[in-house]
PDB file of N, CA and C in Angstrom:
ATOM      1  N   UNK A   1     110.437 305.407 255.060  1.00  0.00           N
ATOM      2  CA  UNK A   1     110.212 305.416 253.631  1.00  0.00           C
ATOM      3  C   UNK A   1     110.539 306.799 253.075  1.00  0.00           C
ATOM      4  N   UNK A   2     111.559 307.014 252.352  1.00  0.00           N
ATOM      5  CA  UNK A   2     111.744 307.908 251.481  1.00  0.00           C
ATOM      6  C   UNK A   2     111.181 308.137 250.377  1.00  0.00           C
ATOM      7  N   UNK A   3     110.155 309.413 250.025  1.00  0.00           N
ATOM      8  CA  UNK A   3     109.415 310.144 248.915  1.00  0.00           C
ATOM      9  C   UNK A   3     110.336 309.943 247.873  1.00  0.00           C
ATOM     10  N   UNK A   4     109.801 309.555 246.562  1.00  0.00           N
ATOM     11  CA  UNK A   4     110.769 309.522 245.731  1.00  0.00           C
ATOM     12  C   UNK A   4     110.613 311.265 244.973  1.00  0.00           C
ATOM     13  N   UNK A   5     108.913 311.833 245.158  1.00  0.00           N
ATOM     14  CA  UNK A   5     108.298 313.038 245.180  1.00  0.00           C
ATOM     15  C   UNK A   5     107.716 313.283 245.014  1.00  0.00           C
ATOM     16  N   UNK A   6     106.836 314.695 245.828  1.00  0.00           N
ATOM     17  CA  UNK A   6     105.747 315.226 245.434  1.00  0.00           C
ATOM     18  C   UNK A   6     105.042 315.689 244.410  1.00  0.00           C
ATOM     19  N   UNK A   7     103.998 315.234 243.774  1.00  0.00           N
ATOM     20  CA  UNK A   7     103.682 315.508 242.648  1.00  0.00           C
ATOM     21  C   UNK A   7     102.868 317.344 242.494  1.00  0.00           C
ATOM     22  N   UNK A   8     102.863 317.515 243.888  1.00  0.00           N
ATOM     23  CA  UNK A   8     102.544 319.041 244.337  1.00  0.00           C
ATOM     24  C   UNK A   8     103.333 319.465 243.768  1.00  0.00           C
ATOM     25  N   UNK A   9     104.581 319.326 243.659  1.00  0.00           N
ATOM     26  CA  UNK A   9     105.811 319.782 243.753  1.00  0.00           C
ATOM     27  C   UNK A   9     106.129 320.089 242.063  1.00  0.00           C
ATOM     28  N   UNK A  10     106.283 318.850 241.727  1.00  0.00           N
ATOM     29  CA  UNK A  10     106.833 318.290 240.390  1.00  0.00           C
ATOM     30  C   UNK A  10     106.321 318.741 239.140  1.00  0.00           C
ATOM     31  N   UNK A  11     103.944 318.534 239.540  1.00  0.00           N
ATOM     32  CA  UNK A  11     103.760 318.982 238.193  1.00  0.00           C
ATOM     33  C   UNK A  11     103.646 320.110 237.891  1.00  0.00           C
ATOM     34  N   UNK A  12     104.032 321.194 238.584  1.00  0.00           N
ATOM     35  CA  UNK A  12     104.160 322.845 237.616  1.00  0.00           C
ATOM     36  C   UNK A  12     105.295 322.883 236.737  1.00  0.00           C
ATOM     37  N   UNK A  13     106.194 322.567 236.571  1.00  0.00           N
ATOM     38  CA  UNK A  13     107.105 322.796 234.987  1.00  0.00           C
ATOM     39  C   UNK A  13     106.055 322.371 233.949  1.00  0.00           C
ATOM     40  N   UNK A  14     105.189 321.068 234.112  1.00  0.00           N
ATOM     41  CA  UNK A  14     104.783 320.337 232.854  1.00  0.00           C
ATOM     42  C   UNK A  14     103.380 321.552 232.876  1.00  0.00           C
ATOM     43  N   UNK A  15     103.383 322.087 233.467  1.00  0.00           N
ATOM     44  CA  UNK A  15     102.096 322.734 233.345  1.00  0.00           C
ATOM     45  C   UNK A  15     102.679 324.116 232.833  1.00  0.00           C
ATOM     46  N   UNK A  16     103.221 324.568 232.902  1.00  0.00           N
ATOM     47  CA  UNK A  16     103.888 325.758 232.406  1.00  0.00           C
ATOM     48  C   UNK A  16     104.348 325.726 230.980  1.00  0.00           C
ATOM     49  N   UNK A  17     104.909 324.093 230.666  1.00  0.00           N
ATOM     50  CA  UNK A  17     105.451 323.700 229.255  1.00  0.00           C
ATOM     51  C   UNK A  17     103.781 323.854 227.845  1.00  0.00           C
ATOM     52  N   UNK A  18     102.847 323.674 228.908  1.00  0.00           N
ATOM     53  CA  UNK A  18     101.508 323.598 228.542  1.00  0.00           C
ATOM     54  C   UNK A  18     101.021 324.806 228.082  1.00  0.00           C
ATOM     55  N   UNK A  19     101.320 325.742 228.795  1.00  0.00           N
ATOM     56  CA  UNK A  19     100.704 327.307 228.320  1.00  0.00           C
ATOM     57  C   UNK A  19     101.814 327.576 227.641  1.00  0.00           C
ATOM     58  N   UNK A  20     102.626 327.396 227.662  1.00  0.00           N
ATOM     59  CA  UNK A  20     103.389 327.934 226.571  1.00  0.00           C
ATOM     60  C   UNK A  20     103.442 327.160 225.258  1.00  0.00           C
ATOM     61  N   UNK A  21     103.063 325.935 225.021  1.00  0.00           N
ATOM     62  CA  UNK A  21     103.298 325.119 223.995  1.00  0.00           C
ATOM     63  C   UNK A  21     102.071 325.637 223.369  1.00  0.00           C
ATOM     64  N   UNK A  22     102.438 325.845 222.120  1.00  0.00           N
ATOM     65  CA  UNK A  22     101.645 326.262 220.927  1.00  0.00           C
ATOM     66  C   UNK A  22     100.572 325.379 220.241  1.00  0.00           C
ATOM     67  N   UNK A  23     100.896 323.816 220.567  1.00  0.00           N
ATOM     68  CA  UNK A  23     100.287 323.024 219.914  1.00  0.00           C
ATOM     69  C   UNK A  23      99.111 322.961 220.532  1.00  0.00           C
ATOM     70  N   UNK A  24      97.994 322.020 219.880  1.00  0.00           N
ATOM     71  CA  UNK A  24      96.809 321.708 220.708  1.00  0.00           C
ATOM     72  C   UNK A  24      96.453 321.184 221.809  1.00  0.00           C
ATOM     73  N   UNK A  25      96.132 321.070 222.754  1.00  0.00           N
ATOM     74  CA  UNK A  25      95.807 320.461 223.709  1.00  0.00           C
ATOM     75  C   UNK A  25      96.413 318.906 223.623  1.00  0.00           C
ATOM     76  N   UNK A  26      95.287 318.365 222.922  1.00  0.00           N
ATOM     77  CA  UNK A  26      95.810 316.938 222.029  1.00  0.00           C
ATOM     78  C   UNK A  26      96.980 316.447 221.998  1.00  0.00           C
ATOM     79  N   UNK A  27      97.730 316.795 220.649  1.00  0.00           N
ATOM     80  CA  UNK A  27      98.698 316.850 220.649  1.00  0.00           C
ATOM     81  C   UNK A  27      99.806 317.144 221.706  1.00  0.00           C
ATOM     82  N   UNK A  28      99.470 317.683 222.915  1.00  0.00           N
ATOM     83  CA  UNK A  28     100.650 318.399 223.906  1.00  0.00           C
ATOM     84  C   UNK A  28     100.429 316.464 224.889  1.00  0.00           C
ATOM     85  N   UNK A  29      99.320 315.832 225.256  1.00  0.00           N
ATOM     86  CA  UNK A  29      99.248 314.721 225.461  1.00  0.00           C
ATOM     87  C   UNK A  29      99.564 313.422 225.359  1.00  0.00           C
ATOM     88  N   UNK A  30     100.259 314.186 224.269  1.00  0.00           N
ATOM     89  CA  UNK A  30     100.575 312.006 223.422  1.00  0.00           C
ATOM     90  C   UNK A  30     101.757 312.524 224.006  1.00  0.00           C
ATOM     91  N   UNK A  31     102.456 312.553 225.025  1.00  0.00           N
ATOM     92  CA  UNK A  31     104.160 312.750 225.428  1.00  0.00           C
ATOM     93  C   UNK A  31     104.115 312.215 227.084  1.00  0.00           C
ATOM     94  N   UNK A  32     102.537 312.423 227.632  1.00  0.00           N
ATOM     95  CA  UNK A  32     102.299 312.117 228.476  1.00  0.00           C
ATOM     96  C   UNK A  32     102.263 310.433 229.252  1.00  0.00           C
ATOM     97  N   UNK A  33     102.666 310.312 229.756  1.00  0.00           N
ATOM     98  CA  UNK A  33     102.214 308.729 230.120  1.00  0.00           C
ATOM     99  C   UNK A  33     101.015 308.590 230.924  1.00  0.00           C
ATOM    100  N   UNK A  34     100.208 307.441 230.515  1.00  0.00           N
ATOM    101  CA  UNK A  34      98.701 307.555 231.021  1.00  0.00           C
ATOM    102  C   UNK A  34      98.827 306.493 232.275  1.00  0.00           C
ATOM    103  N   UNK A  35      98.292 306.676 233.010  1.00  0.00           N
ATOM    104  CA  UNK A  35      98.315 305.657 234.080  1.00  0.00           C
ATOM    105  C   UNK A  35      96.972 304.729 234.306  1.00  0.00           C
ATOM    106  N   UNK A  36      97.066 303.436 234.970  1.00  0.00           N
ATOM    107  CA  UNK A  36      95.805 302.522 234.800  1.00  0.00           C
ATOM    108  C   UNK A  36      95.122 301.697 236.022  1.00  0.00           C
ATOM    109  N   UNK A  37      94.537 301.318 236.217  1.00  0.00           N
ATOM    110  CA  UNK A  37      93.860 300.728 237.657  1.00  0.00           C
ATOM    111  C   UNK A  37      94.344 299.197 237.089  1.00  0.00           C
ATOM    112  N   UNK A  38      94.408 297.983 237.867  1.00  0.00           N
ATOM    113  CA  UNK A  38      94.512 296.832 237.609  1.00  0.00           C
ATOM    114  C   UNK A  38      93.545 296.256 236.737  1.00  0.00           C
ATOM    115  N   UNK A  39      92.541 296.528 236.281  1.00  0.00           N
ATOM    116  CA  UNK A  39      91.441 296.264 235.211  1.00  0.00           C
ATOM    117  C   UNK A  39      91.445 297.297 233.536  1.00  0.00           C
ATOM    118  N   UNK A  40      92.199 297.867 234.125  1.00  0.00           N
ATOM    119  CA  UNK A  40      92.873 298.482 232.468  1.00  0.00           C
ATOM    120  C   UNK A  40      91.956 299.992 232.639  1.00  0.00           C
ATOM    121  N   UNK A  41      91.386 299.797 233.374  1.00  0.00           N
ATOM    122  CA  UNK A  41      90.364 301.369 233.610  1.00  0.00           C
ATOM    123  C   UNK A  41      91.605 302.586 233.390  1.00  0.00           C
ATOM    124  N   UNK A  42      91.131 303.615 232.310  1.00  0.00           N
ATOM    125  CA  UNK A  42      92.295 304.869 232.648  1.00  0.00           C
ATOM    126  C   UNK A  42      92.150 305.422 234.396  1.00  0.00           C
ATOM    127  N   UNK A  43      93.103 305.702 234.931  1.00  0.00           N
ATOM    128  CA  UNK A  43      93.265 306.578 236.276  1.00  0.00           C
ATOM    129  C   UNK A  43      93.591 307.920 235.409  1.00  0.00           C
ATOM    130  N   UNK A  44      92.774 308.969 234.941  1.00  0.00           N
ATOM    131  CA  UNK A  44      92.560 310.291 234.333  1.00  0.00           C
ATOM    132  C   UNK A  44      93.559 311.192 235.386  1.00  0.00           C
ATOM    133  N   UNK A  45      93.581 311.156 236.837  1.00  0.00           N
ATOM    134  CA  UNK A  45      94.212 311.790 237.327  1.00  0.00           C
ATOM    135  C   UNK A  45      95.199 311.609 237.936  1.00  0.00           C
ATOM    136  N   UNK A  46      95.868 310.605 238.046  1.00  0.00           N
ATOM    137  CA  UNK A  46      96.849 309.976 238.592  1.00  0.00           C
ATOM    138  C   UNK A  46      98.489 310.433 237.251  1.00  0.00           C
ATOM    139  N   UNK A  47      99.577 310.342 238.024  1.00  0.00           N
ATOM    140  CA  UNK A  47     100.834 310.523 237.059  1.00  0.00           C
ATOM    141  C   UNK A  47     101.673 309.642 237.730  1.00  0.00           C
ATOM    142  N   UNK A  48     102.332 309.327 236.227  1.00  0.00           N
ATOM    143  CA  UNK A  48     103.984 308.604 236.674  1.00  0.00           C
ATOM    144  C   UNK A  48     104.715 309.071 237.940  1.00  0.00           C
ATOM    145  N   UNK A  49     105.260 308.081 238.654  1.00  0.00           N
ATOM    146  CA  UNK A  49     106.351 308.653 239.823  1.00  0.00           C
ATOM    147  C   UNK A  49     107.323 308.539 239.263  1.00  0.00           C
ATOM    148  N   UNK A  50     107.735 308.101 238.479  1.00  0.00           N
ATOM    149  CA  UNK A  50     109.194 307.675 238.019  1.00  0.00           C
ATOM    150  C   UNK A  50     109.150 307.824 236.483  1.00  0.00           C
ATOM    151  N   UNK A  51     109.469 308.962 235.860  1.00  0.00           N
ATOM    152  CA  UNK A  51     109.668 309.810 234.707  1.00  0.00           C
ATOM    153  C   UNK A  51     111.073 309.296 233.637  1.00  0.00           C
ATOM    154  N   UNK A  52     111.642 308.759 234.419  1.00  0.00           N
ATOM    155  CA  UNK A  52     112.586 308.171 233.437  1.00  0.00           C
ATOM    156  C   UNK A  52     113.030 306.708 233.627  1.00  0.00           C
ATOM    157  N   UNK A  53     111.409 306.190 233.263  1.00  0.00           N
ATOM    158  CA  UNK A  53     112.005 304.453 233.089  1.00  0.00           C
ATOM    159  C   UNK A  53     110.716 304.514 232.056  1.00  0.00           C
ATOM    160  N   UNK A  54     111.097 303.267 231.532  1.00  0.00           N
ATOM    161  CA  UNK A  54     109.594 302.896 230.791  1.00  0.00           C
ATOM    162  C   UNK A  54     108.172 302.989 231.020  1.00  0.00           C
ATOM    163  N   UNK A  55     108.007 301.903 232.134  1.00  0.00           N
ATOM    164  CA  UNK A  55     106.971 301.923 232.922  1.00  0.00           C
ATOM    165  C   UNK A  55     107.055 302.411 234.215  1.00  0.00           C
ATOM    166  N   UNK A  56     105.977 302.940 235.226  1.00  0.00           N
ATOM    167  CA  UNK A  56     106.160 303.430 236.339  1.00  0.00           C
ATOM    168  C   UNK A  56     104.630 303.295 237.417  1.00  0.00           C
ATOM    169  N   UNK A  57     104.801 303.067 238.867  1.00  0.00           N
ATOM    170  CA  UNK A  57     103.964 302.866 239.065  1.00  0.00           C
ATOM    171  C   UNK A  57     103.411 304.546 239.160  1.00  0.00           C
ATOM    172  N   UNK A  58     102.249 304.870 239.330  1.00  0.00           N
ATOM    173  CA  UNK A  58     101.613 306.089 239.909  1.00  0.00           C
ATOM    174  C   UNK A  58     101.184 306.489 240.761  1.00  0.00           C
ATOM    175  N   UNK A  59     100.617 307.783 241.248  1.00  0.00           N
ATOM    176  CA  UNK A  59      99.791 308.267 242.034  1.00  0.00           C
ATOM    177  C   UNK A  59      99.104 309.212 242.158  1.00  0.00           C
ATOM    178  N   UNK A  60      98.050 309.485 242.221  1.00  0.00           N
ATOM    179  CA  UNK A  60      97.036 310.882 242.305  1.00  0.00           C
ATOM    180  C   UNK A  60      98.083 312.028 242.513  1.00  0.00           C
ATOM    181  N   UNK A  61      97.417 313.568 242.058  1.00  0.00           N
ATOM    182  CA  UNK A  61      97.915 314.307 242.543  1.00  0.00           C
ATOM    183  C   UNK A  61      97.552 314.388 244.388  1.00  0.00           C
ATOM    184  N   UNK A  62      98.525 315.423 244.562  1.00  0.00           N
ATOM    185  CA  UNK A  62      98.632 315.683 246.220  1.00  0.00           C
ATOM    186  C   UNK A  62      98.765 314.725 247.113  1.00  0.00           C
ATOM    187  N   UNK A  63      99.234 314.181 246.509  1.00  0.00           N
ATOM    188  CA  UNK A  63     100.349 312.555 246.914  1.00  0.00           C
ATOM    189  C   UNK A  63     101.711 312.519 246.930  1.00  0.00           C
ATOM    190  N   UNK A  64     102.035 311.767 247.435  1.00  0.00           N
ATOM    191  CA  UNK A  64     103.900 311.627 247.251  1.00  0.00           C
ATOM    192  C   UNK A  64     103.697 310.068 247.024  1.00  0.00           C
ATOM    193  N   UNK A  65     104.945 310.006 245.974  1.00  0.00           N
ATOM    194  CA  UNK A  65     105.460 308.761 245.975  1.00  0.00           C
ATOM    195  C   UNK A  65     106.416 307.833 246.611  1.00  0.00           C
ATOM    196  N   UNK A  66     106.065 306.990 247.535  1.00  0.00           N
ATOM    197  CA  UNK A  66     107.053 306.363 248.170  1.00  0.00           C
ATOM    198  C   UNK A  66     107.785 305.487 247.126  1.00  0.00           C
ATOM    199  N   UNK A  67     109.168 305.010 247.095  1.00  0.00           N
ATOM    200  CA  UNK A  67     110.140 304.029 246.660  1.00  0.00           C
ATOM    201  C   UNK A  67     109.614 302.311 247.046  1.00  0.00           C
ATOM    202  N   UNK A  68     108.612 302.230 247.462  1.00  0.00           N
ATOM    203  CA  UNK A  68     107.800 301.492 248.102  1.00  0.00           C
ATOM    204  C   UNK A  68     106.668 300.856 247.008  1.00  0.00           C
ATOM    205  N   UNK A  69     106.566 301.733 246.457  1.00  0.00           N
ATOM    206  CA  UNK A  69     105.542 301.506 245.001  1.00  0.00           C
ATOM    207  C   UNK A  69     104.068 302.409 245.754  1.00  0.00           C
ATOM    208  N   UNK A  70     104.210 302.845 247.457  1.00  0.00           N
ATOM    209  CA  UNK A  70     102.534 303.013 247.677  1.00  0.00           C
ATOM    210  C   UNK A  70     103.099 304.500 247.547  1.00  0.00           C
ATOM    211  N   UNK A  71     101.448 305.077 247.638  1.00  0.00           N
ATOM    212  CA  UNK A  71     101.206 306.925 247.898  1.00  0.00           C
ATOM    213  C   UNK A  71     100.913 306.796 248.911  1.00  0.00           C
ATOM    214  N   UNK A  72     101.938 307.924 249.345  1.00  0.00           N
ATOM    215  CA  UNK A  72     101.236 308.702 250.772  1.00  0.00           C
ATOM    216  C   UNK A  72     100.394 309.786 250.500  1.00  0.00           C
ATOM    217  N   UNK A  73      99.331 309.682 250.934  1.00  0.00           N
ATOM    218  CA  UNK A  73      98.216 310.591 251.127  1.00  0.00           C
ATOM    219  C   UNK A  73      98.960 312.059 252.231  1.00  0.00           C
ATOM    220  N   UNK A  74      98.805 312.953 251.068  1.00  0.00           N
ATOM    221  CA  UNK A  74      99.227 313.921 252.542  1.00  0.00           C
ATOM    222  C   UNK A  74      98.011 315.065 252.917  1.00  0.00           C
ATOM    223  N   UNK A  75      96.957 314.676 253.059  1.00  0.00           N
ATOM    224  CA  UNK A  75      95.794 315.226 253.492  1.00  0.00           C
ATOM    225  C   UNK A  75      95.559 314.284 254.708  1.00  0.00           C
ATOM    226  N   UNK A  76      94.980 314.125 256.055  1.00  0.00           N
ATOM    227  CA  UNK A  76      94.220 313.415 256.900  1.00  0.00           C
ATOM    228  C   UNK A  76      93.000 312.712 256.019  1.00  0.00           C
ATOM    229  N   UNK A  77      93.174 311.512 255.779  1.00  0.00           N
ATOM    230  CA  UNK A  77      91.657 310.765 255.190  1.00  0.00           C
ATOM    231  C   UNK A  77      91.718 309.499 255.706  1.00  0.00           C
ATOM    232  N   UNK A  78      90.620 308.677 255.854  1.00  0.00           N
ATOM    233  CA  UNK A  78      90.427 307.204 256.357  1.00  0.00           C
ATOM    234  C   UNK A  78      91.775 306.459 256.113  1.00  0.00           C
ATOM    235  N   UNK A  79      92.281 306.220 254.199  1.00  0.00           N
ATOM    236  CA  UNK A  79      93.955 305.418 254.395  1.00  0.00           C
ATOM    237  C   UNK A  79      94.743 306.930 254.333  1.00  0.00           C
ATOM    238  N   UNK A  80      96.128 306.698 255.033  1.00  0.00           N
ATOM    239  CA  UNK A  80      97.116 307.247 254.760  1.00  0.00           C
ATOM    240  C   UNK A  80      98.127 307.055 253.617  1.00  0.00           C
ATOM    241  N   UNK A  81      98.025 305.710 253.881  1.00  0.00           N
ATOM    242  CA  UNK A  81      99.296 304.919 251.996  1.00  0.00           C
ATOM    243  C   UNK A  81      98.209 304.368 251.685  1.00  0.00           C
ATOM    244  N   UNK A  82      98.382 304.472 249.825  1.00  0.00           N
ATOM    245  CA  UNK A  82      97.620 303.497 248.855  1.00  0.00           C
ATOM    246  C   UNK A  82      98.023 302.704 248.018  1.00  0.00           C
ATOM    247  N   UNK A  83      97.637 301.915 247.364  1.00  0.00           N
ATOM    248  CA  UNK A  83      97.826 301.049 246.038  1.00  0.00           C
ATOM    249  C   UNK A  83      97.760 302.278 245.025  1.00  0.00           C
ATOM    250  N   UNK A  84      98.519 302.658 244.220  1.00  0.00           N
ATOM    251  CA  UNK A  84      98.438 303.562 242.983  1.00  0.00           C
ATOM    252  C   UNK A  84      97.877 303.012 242.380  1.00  0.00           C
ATOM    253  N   UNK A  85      98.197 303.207 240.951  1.00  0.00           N
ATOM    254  CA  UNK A  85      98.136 302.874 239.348  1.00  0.00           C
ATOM    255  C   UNK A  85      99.549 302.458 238.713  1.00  0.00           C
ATOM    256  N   UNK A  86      99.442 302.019 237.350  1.00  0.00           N
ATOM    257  CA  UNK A  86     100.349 302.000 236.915  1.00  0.00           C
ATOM    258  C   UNK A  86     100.179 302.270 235.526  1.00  0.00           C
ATOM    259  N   UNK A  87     101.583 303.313 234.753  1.00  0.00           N
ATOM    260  CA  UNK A  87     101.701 302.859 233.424  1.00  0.00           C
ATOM    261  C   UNK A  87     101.203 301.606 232.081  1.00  0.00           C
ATOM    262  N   UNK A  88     101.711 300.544 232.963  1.00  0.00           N
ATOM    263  CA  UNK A  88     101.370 299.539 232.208  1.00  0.00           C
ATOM    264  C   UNK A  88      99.848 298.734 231.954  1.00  0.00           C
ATOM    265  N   UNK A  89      99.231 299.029 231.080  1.00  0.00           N
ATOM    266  CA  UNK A  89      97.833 298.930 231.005  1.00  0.00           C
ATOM    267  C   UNK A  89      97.326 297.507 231.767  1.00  0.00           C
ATOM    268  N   UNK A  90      98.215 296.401 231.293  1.00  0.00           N
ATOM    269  CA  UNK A  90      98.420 294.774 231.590  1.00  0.00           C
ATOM    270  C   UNK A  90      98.920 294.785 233.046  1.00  0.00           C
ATOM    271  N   UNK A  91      99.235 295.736 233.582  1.00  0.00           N
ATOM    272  CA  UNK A  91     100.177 295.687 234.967  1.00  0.00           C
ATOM    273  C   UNK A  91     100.982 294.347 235.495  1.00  0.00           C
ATOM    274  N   UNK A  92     101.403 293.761 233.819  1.00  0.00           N
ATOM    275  CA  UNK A  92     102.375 292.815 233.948  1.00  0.00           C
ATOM    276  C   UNK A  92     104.223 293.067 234.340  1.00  0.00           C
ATOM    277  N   UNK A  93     104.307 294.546 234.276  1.00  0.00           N
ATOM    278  CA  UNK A  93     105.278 295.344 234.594  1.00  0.00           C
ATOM    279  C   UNK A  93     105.785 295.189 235.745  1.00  0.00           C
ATOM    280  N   UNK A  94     107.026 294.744 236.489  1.00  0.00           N
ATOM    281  CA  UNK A  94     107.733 295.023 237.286  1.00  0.00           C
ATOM    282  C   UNK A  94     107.634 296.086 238.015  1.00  0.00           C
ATOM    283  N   UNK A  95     107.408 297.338 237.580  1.00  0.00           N
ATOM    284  CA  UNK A  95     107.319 298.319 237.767  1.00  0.00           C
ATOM    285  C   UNK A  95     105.943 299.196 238.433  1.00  0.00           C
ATOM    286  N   UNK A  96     104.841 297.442 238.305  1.00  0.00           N
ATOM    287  CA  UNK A  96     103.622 298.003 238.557  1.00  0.00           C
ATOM    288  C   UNK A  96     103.562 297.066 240.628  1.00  0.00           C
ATOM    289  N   UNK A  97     102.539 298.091 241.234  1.00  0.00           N
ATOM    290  CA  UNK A  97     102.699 297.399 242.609  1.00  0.00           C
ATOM    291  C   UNK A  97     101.644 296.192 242.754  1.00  0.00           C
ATOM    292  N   UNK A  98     102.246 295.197 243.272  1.00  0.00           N
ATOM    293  CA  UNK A  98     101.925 293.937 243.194  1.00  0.00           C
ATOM    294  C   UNK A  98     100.980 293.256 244.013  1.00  0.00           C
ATOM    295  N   UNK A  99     100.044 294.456 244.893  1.00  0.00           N
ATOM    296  CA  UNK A  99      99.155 294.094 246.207  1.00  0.00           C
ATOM    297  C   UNK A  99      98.197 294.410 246.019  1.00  0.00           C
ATOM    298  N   UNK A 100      97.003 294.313 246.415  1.00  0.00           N
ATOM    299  CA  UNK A 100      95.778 294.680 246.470  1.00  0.00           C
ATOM    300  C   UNK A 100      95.470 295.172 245.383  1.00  0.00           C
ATOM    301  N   UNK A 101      95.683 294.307 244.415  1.00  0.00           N
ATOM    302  CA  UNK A 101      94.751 294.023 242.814  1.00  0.00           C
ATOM    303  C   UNK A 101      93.854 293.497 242.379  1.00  0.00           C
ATOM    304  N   UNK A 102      93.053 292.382 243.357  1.00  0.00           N
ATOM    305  CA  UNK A 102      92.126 291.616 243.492  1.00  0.00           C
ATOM    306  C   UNK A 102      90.924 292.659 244.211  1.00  0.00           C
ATOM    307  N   UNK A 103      91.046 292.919 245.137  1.00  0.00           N
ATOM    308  CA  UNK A 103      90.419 293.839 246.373  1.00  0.00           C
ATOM    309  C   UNK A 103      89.603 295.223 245.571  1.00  0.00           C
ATOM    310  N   UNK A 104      90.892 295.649 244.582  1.00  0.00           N
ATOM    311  CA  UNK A 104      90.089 297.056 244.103  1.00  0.00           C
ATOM    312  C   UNK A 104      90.642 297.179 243.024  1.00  0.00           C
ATOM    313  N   UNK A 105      89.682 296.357 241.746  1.00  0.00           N
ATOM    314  CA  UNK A 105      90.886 296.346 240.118  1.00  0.00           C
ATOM    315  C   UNK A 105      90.129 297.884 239.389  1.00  0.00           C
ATOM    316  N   UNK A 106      89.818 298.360 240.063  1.00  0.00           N
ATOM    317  CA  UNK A 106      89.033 299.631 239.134  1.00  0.00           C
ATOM    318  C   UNK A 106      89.176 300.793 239.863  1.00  0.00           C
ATOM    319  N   UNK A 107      89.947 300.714 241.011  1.00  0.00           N
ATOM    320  CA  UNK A 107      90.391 302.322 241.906  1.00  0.00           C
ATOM    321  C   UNK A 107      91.381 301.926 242.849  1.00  0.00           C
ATOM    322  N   UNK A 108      91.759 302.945 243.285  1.00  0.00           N
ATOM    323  CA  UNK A 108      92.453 302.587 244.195  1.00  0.00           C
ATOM    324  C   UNK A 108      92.518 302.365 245.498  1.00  0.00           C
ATOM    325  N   UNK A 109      93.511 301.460 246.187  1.00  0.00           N
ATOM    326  CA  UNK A 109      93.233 300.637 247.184  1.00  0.00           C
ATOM    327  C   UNK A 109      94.000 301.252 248.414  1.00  0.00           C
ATOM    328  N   UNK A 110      93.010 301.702 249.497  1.00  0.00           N
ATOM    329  CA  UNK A 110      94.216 301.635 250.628  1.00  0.00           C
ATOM    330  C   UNK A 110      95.003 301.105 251.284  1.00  0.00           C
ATOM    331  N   UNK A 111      96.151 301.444 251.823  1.00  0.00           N
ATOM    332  CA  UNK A 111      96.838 299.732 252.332  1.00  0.00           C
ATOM    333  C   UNK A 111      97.005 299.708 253.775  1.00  0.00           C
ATOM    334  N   UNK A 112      97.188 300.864 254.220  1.00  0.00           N
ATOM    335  CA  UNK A 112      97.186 301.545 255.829  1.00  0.00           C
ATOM    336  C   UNK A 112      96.866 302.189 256.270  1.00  0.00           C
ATOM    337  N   UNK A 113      95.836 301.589 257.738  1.00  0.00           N
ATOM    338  CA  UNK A 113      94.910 302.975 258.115  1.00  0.00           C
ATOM    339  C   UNK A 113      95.367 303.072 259.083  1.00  0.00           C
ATOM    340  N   UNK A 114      95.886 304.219 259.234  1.00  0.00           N
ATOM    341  CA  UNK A 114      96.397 304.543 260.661  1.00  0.00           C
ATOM    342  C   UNK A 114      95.407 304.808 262.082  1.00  0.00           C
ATOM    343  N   UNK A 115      95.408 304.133 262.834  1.00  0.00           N
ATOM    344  CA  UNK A 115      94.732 304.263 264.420  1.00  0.00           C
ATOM    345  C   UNK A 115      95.239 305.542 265.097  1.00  0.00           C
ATOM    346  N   UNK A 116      94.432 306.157 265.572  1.00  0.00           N
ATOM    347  CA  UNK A 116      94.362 307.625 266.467  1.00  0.00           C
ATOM    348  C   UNK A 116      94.024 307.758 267.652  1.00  0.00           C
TER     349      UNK A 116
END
C-alpha cells in the first residue's frame, strides 16, 4: 500500500499560512474542509487526504493516508490501519470508506491488528 501522505508532513504550510494570515481565526477556517465520523459527529482532529477533489476520505494527524481509504497509524498502538472519517457529512460519497460504519458510527474504527 502506497501513502498517498503524511499529514506530519503536509500540515506545516497550512499552519504557517495561519500565522501569517491576518484574518481571524474564524474566518482563516471556512477554507478548511471539516471531516465526519459515520453518524455526522465532527472528527475536530482529523484532515482531508486528498486536497484536490471534492470530497475526501480522512485521517487523524500522525497518520498517513493509504490509497486504500484506511490510516496507518505510525505510532505502535493496539490497531495499526483504521477506518478514518470523511468530508462528506452523509458519507454517501464515493469518496467516503465503506467498512466498519455500523461497528463505530461516532469514532474511529480499527481494521488491523497486527499479531507480535
Amino acid at each position: 500500500m502506497r501513502p498517498l501522505y503524511s499529514h506530519l508532513v503536509h500540515t506545516l504550510p497550512p499552519l504557517f499560512s495561519i500565522l501569517l494570515d491576518p484574518r481571524p481565526a474564524s474566518a482563516q477556517d471556512d477554507h478548511v474542509p471539516r471531516c465526519y465520523y459515520p453518524d455526522g459527529t465532527l472528527a475536530s482532529n482529523d484532515y482531508a487526504c486528498r486536497l484536490n477533489t471534492t470530497e475526501s476520505f480522512c485521517c487523524t494527524t500522525n497518520v498517513t493516508c493509504l490509497d486504500n481509504k484506511i490510516c496507518q497509524v505510525l505510532a505502535p498502538t493496539q490497531y495499526e490501519y483504521n477506518r478514518g472519517t470523511c468530508t462528506d457529512k452523509t458519507w454517501t460519497s464515493d469518496e467516503c470508506p465503506k467498512f466498519c460504519q455500523a461497528q463505530s458510527p461516532s469514532y474511529g474504527s480499527g481494521v488491523i491488528r497486527p499479531v507480535y
